[in-house]
N, C-alpha and C. Protein backbone atom coordinates (compact mmCIF):
# COMPACT_ATOMS: atom_id res chain seq x y z
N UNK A 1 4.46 -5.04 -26.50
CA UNK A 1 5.67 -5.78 -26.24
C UNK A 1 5.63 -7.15 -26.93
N UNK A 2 4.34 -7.99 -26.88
CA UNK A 2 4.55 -9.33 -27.38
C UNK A 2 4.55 -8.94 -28.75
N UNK A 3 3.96 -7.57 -29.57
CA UNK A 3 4.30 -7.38 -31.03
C UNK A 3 5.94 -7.49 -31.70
N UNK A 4 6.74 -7.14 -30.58
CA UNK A 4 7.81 -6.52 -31.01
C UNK A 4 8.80 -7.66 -30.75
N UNK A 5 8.49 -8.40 -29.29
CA UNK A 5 9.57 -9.82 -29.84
C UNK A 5 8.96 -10.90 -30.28
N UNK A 6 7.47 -10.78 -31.13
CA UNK A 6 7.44 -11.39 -32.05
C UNK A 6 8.04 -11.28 -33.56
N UNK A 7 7.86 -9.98 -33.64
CA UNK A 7 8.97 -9.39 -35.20
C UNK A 7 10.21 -10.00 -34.96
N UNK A 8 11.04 -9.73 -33.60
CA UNK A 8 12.46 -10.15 -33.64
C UNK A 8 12.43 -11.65 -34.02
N UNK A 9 11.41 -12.68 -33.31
CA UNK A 9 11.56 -14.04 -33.58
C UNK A 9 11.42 -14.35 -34.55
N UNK A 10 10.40 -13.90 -35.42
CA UNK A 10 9.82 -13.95 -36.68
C UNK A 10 10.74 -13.76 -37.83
N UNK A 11 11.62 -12.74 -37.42
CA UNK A 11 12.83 -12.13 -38.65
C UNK A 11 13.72 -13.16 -38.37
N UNK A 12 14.34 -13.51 -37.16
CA UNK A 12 15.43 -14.59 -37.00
C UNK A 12 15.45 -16.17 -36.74
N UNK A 13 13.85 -16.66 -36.95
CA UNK A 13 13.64 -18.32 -37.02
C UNK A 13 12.79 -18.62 -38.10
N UNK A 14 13.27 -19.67 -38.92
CA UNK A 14 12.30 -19.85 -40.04
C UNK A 14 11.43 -21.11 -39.24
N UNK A 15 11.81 -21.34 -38.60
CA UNK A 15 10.77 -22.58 -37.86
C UNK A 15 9.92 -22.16 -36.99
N UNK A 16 10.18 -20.80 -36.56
CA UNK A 16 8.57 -19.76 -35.98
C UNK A 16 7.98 -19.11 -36.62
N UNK A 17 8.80 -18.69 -38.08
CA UNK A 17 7.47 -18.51 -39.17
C UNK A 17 6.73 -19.41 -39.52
N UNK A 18 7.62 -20.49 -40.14
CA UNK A 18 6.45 -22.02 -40.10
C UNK A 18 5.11 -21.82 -39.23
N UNK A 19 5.63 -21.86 -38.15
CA UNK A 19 5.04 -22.18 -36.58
C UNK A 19 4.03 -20.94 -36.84
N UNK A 20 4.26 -20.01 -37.13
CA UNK A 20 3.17 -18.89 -36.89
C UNK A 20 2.42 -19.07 -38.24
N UNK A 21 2.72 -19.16 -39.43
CA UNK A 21 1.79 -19.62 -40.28
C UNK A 21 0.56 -20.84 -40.32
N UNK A 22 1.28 -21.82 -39.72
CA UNK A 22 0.31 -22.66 -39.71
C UNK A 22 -0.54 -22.06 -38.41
N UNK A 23 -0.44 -21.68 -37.35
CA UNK A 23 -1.59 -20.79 -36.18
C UNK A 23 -2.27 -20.00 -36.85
N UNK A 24 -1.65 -19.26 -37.54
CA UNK A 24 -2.84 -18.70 -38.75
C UNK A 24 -3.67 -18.92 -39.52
N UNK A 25 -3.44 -19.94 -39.70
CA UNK A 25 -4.36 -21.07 -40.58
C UNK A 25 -5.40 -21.73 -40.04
N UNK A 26 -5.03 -21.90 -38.60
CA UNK A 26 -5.58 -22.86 -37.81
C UNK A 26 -6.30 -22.02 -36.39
N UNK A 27 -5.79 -20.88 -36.55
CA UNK A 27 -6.84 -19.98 -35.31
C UNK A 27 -6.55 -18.74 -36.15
N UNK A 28 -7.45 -18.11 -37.11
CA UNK A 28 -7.23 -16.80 -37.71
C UNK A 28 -7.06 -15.82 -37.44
N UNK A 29 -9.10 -15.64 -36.01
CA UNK A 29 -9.17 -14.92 -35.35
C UNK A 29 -8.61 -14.50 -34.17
N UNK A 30 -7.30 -15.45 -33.51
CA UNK A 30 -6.35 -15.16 -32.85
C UNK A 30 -5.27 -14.33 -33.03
N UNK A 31 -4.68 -15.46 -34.15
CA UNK A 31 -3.57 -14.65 -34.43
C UNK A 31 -3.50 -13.32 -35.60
N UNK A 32 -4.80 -13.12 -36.24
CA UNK A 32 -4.95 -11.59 -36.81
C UNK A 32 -4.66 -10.42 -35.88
N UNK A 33 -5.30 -10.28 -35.02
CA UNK A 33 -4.62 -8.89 -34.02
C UNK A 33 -3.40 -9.00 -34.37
N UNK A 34 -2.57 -10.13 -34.33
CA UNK A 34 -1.15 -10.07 -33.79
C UNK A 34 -0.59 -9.41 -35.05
N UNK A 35 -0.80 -9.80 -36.14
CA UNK A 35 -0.63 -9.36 -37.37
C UNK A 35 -0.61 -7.86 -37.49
N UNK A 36 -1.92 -7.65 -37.41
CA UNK A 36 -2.09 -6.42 -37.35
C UNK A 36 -1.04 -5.02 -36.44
N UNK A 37 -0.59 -5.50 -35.12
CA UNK A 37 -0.01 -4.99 -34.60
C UNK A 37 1.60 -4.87 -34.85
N UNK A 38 1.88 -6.11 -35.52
CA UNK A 38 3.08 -5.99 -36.28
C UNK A 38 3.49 -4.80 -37.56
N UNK A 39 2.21 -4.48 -38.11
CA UNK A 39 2.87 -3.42 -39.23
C UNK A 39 3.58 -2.40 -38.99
N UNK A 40 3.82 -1.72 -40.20
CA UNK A 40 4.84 -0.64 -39.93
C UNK A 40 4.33 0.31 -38.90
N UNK A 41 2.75 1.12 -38.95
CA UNK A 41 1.92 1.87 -38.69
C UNK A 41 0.82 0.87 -37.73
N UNK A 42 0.78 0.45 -36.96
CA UNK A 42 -0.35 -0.29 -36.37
C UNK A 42 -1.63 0.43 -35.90
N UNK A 43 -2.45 -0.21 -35.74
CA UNK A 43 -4.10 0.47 -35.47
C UNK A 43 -4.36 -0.11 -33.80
N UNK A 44 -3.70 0.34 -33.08
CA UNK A 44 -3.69 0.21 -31.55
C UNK A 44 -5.04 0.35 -31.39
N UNK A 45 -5.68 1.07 -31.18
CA UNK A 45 -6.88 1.50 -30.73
C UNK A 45 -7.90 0.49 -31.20
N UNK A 46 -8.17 0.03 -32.55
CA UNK A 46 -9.22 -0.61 -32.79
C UNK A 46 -8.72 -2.32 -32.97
N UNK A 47 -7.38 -2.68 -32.84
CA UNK A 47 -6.98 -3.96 -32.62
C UNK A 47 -7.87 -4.29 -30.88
N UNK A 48 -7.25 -3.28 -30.06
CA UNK A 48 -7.76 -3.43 -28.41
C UNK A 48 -9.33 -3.65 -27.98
N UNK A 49 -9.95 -2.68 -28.96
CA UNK A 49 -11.68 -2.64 -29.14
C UNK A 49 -12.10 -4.28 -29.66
N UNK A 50 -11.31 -4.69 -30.45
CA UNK A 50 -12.05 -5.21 -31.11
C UNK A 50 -11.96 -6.53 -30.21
N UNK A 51 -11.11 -6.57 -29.66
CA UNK A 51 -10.09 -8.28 -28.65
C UNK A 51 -11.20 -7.85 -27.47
N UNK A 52 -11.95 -6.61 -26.69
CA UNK A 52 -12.39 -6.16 -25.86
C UNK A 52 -13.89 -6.98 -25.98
N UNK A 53 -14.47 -6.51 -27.46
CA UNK A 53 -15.85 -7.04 -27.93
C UNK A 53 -15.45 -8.20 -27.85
N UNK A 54 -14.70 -8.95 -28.37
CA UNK A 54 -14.58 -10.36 -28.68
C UNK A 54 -14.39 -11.23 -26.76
N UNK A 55 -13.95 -10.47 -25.91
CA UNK A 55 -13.99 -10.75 -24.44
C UNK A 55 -15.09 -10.91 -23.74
N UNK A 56 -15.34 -9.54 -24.08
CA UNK A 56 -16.85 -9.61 -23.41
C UNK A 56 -18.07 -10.38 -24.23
N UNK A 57 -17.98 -10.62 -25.66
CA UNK A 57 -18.79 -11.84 -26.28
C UNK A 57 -18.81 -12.97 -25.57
N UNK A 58 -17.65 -13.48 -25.40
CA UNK A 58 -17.54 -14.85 -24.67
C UNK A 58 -17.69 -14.95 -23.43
N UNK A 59 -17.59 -14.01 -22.60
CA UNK A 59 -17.25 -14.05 -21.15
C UNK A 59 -19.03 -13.46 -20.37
N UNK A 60 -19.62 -12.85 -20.85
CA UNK A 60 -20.72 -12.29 -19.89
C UNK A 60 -21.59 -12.63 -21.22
N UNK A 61 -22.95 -12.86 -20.33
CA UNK A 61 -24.22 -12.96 -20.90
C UNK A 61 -24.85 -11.27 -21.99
N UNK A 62 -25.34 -11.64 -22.32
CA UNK A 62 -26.02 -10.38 -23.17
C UNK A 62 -26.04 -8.95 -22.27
N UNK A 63 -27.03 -9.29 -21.73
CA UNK A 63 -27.70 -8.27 -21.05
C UNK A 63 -26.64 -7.49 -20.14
N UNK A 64 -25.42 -7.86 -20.10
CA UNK A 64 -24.15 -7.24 -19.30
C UNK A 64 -23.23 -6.60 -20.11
N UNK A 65 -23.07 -6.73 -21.46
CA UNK A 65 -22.26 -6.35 -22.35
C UNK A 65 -22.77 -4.76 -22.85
N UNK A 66 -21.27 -4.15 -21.74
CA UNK A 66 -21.73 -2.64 -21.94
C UNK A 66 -21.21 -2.33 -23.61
N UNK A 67 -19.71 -3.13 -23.64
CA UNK A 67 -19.47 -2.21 -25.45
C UNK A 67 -20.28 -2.20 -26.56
N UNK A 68 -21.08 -3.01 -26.70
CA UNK A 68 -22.03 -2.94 -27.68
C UNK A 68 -22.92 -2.33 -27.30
N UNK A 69 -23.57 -1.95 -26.42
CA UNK A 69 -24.35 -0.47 -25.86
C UNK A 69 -23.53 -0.04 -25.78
N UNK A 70 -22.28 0.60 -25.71
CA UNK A 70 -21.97 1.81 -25.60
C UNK A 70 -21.87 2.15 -26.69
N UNK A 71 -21.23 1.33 -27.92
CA UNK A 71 -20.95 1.95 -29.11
C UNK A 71 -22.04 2.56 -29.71
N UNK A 72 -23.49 1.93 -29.17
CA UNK A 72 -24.37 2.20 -30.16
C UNK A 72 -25.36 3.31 -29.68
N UNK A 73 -24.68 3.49 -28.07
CA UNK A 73 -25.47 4.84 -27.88
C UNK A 73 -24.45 6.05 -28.80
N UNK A 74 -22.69 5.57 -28.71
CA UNK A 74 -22.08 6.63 -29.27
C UNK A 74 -22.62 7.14 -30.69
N UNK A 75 -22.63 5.85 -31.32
CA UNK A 75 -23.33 6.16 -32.95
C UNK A 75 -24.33 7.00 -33.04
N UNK A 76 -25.67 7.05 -32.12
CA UNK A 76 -26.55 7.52 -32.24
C UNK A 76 -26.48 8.92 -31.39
N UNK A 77 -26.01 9.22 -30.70
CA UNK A 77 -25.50 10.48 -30.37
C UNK A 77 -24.74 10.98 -31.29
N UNK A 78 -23.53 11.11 -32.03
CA UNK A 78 -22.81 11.63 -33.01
C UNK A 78 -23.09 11.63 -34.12
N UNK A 79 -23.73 10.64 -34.46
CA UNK A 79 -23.54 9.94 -36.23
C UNK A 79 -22.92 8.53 -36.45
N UNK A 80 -23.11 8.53 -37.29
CA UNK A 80 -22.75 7.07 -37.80
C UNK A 80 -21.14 6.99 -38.25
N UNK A 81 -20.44 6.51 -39.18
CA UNK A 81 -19.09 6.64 -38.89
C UNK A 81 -18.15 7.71 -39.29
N UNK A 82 -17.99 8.25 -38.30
CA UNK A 82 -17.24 9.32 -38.74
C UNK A 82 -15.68 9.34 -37.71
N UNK A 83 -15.05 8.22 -38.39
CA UNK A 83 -13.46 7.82 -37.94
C UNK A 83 -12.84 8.82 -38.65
């Protein structure tokens, strides 16, 4: 939802493109998901993974951070990348 009335704002204010360019400039790793979710075709799944890792980076100590163990038991159970 915030992808989609961001497109609408985005198409109809040139002073929130401004506004969103310079946030881009100035927080990359923020506002890239958002980007990303805007395309024609978006990558739902690994935009969510990736905002998930980046959560649990900041928020819990090491030794609590299941996604990076989980991914890496998945890898090593299956294979390596096979998206």
């Amino acid at each position: 939802m915030i992808a989609l009335g961001l497109v609408v704002v985005l198409r109809n204010s040139y002073a929130a493109k401004k506004a969103f360019v310079r946030a881009h400039r100035r927080w990359p790793t923020v506002v890239h998901p958002l980007r990303r979710l805007m395309r024609k075709e978006p990558e739902i799944a690994p935009v969510f993974w990736q905002a998930y890792l980046r959560v649990e980076r900041f928020a819990l100590p090491k030794r609590y951070r299941l996604g990076v163990r989980g991914r890496h038991f998945v890898k090593r159970k299956f294979g390596g990348n096979e998206a």
